[in-house]
Protein backbone atom coordinates (compact mmCIF):
# COMPACT_ATOMS: atom_id res chain seq x y z
CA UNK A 1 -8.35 -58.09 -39.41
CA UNK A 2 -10.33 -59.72 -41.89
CA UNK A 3 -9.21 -59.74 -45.55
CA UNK A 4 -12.75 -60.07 -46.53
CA UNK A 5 -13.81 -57.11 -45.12
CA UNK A 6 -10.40 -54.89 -46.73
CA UNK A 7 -11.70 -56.02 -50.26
CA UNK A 8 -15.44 -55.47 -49.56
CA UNK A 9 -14.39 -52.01 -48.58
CA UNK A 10 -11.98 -51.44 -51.76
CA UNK A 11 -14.65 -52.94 -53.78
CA UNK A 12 -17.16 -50.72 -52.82
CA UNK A 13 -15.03 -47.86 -53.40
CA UNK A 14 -14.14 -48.95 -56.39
CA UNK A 15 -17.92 -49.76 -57.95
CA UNK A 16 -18.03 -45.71 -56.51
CA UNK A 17 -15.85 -44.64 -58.70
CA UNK A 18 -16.85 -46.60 -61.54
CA UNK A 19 -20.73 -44.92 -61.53
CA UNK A 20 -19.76 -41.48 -60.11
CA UNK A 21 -15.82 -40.93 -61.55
CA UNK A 22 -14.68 -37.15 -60.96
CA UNK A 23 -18.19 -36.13 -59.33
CA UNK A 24 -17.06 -38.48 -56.02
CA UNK A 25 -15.47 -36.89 -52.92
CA UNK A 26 -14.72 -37.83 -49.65
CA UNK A 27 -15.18 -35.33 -46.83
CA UNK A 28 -12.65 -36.70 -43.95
CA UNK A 29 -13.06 -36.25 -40.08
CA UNK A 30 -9.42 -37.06 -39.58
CA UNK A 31 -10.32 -39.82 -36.94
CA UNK A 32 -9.32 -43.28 -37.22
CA UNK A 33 -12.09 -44.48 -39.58
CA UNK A 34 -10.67 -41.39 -42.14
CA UNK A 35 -7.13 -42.85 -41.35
CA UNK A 36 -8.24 -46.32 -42.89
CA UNK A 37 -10.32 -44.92 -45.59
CA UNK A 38 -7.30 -42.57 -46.54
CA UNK A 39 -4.75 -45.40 -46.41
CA UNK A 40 -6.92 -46.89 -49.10
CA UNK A 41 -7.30 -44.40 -51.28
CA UNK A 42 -3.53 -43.60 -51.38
CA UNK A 43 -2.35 -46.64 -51.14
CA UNK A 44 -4.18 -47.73 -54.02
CA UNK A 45 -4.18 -44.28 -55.76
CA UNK A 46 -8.02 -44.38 -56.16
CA UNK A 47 -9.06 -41.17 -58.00
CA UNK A 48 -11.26 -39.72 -54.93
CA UNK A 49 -10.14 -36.61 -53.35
CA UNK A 50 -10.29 -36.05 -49.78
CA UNK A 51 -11.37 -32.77 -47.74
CA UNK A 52 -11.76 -31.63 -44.58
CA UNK A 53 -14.08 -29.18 -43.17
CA UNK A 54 -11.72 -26.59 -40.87
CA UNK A 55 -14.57 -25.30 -38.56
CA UNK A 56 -12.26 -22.87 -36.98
CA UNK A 57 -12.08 -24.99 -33.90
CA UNK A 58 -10.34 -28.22 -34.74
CA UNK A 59 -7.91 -29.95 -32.36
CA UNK A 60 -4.11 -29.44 -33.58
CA UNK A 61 -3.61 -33.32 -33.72
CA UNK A 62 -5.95 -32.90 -36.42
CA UNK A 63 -3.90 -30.98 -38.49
CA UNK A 64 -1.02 -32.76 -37.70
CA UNK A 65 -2.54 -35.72 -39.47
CA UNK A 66 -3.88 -33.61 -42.16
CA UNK A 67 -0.10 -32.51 -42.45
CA UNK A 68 1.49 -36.45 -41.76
CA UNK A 69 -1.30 -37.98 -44.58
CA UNK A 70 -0.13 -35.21 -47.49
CA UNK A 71 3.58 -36.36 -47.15
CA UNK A 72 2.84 -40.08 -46.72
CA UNK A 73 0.26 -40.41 -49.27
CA UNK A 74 1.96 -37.13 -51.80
CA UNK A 75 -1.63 -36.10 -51.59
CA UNK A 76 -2.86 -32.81 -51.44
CA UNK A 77 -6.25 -32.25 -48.81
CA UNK A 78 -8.92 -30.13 -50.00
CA UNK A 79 -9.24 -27.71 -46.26
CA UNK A 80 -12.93 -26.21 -46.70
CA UNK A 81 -13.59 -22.96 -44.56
CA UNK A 82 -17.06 -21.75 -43.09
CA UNK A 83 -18.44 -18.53 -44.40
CA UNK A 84 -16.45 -15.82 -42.54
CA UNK A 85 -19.53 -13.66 -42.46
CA UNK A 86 -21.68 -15.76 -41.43
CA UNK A 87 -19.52 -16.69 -38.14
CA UNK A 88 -18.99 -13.53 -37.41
CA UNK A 89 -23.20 -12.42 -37.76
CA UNK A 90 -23.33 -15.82 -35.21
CA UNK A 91 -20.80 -15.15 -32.84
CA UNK A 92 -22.39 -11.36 -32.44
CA UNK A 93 -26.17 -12.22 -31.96
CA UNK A 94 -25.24 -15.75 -29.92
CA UNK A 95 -21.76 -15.99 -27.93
CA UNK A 96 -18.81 -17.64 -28.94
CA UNK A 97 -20.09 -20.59 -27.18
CA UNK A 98 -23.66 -20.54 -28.13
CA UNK A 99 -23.40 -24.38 -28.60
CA UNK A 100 -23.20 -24.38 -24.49
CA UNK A 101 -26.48 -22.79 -24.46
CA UNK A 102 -29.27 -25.10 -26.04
CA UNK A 103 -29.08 -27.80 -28.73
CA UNK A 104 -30.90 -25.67 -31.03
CA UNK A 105 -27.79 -23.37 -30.94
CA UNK A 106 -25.41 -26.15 -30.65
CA UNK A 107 -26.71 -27.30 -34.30
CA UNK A 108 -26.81 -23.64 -35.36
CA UNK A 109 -23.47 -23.71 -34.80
CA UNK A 110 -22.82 -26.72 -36.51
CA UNK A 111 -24.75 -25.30 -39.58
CA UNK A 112 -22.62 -22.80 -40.17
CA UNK A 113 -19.09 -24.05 -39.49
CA UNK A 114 -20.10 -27.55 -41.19
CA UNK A 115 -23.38 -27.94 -42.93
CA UNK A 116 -23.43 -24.90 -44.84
CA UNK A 117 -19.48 -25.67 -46.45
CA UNK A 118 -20.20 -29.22 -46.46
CA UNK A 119 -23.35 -27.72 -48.94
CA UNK A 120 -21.24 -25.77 -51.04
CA UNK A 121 -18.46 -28.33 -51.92
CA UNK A 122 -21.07 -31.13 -53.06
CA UNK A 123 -22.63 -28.84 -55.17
CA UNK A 124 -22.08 -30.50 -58.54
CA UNK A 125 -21.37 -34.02 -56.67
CA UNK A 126 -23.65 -37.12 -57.27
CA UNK A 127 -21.85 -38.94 -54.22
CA UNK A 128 -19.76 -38.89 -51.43
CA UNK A 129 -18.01 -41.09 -49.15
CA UNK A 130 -18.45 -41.53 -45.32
CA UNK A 131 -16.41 -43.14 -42.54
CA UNK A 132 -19.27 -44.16 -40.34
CA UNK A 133 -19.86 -47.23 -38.62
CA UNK A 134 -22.84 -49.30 -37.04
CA UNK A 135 -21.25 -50.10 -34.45
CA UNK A 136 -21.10 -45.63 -33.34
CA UNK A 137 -24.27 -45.50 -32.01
CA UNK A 138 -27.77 -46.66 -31.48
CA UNK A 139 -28.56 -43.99 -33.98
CA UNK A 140 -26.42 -45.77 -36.77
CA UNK A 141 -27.33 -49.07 -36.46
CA UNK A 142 -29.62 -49.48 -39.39
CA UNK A 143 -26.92 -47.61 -41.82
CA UNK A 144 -26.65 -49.55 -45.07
CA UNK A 145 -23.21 -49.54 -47.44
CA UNK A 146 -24.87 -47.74 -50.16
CA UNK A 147 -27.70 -45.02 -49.53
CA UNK A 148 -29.66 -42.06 -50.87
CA UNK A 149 -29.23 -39.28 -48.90
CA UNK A 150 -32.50 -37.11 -49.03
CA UNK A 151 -31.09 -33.76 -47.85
CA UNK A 152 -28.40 -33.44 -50.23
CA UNK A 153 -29.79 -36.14 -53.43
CA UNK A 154 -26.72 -37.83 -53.38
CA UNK A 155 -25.97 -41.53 -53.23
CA UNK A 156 -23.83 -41.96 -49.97
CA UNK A 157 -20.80 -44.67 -49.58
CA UNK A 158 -20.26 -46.72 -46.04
CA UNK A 159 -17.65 -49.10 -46.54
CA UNK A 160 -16.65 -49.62 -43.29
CA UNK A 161 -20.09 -49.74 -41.74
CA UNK A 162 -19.29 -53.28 -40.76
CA UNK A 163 -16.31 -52.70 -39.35
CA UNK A 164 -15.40 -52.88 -35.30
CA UNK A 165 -13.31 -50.62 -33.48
CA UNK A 166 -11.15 -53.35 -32.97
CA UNK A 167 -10.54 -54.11 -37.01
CA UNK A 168 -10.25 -50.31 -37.28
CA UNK A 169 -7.09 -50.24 -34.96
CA UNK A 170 -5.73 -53.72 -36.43
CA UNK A 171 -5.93 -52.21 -39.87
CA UNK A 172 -3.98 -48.85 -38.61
CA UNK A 173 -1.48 -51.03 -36.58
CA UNK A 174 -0.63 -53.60 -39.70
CA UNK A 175 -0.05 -50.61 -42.43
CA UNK A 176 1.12 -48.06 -39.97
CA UNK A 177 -1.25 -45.72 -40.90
CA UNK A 178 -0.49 -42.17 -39.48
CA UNK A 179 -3.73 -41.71 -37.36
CA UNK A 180 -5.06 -38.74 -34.73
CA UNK A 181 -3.01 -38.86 -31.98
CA UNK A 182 -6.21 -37.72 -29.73
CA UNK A 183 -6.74 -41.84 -29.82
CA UNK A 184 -4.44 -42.53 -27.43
CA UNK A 185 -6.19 -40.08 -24.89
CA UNK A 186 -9.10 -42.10 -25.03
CA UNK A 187 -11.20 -40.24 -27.50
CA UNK A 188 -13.28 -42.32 -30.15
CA UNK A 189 -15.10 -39.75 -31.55
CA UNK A 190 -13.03 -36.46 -33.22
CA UNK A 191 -14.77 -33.23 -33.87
CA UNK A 192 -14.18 -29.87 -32.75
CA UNK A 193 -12.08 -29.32 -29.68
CA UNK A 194 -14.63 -27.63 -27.81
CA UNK A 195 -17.07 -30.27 -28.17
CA UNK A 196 -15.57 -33.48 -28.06
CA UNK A 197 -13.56 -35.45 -24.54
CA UNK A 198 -12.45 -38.44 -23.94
CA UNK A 199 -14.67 -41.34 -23.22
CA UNK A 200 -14.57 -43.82 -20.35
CA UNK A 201 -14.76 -47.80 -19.91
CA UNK A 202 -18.09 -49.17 -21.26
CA UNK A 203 -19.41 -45.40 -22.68
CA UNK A 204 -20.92 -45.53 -26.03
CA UNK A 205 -18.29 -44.82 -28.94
CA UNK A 206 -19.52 -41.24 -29.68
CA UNK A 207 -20.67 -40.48 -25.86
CA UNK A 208 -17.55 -37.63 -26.23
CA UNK A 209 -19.44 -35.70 -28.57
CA UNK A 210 -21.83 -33.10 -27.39
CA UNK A 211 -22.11 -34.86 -24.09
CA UNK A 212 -23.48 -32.17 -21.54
CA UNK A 213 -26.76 -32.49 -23.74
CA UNK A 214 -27.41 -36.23 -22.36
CA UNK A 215 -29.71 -36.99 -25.31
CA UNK A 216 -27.97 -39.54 -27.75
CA UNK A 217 -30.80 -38.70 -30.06
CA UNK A 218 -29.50 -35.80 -31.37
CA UNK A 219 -25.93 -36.54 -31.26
CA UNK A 220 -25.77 -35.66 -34.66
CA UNK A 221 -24.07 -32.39 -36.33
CA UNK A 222 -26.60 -32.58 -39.30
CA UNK A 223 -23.57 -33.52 -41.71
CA UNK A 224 -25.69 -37.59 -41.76
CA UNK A 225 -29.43 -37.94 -41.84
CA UNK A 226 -29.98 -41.43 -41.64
CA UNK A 227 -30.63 -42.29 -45.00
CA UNK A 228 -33.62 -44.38 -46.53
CA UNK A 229 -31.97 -47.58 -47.93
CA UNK A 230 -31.20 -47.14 -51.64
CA UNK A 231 -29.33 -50.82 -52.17
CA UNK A 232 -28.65 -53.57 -49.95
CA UNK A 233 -25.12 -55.36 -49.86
CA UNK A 234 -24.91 -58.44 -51.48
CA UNK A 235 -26.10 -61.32 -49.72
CA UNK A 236 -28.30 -59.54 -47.31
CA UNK A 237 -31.66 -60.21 -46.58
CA UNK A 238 -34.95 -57.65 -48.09
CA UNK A 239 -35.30 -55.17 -50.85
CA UNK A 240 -33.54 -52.25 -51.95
CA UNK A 241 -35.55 -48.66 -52.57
């Protein structure tokens, strides 16, 4: 694992913090990428406090993590709940698993359990910090370290978009970071239960999300629009917008 790329990472959180202070937040998956980002923030005791949206559906190895990071780190996670009501109007005009049905009610269903919290607690926010990677997906390949995000008008925070799976895992392995233990089932990805598996030899990184839809195209729960670029890293190549 690269030293380079820790300090890039804490540097960039850091220069967050500095322009955005108390109206920063970091909304955590609880997959690996959260476990390093987490492990950074607490080890350091960076002012950014970390949430989680509880879609009603989560994995329990996700909140034993949730549970393992409070007592390692003595920090307290924000747990953000969909709109009961508008669950329950879902569930009665589409199925409990109307996400099985179409993707048009798989992202209804994501809109309501994720979106719509994920709405509520930025509200007041001018940034927020993400886990996500290049390296994912096709679809995140053009990701930049520092975005605006046109949905929400926020500036948006990668700083591990460089990093591999590989210096993911070296990072959790060195600090002994408590991680999801849903990683050592073979599952890259970590969403709900009911819509992420495992993944197999040579599959694409988030091919265990949403997969009976075979269209990586829209593998996408509408939390991340890709994001015009709002500044480059240093040292790279072309113009920020």
């Amino acid at each position: 694992m690269s030293g380079n790329k820790i300090e890039a990472a804490l540097a960039l959180l850091n220069g967050a913090i500095a322009t955005h202070g108390s109206s920063l937040i970091y909304p955590s998956s609880f997959a690996a990428e959260a476990s390093v980002l987490i492990d950074m923030i607490g080890r350091n005791n960076l002012p950014i406090p970390v949430l989680t949206l509880d879609t009603g559906r989560l994995p329990q190895s996700t909140y034993d993590v949730i549970s393992e990071v409070e007592q390692r780190y003595d920090m307290k996670v924000q747990i953000v709940f969909p709109d009961c009501r508008e669950v329950e109007q879902m569930v009665r005009d589409h199925g409990v698993n109307l996400f099985r049905h179409s993707i048009e009610e798989r992202k209804l269903c994501c809109q309501v359990r994720k979106v719509n919290p994920l709405n509520r607690v930025l509200h007041g926010k001018t940034a927020w910090i993400t886990g996500r990677r290049r390296e994912q997906s096709e679809g995140r390949g053009d990701l930049q370290s520092v975005e605006r995000d046109p949905v929400y008008g926020l500036t948006k925070y990668n700083p591990l978009l460089d990093w591999s799976w590989e210096e993911i895992w070296d990072y959790i392995r060195a600090n002994d970071v408590p991680y999801n233990k849903l990683h050592d089932h073979f599952y890259h990805s970590i969403g709900c239960e009911c819509c992420t598996r495992a993944i197999s030899v040579g599959e694409d990184a988030r091919a265990g999300r949403w997969w009976w839809e075979n269209d990586e195209s829209v593998a996408e729960c509408g939390l991340h629009v890709i994001s015009p670029i709002l500044e480059k890293p240093a040292g790279e190549e072309g113009e920020g917008i």
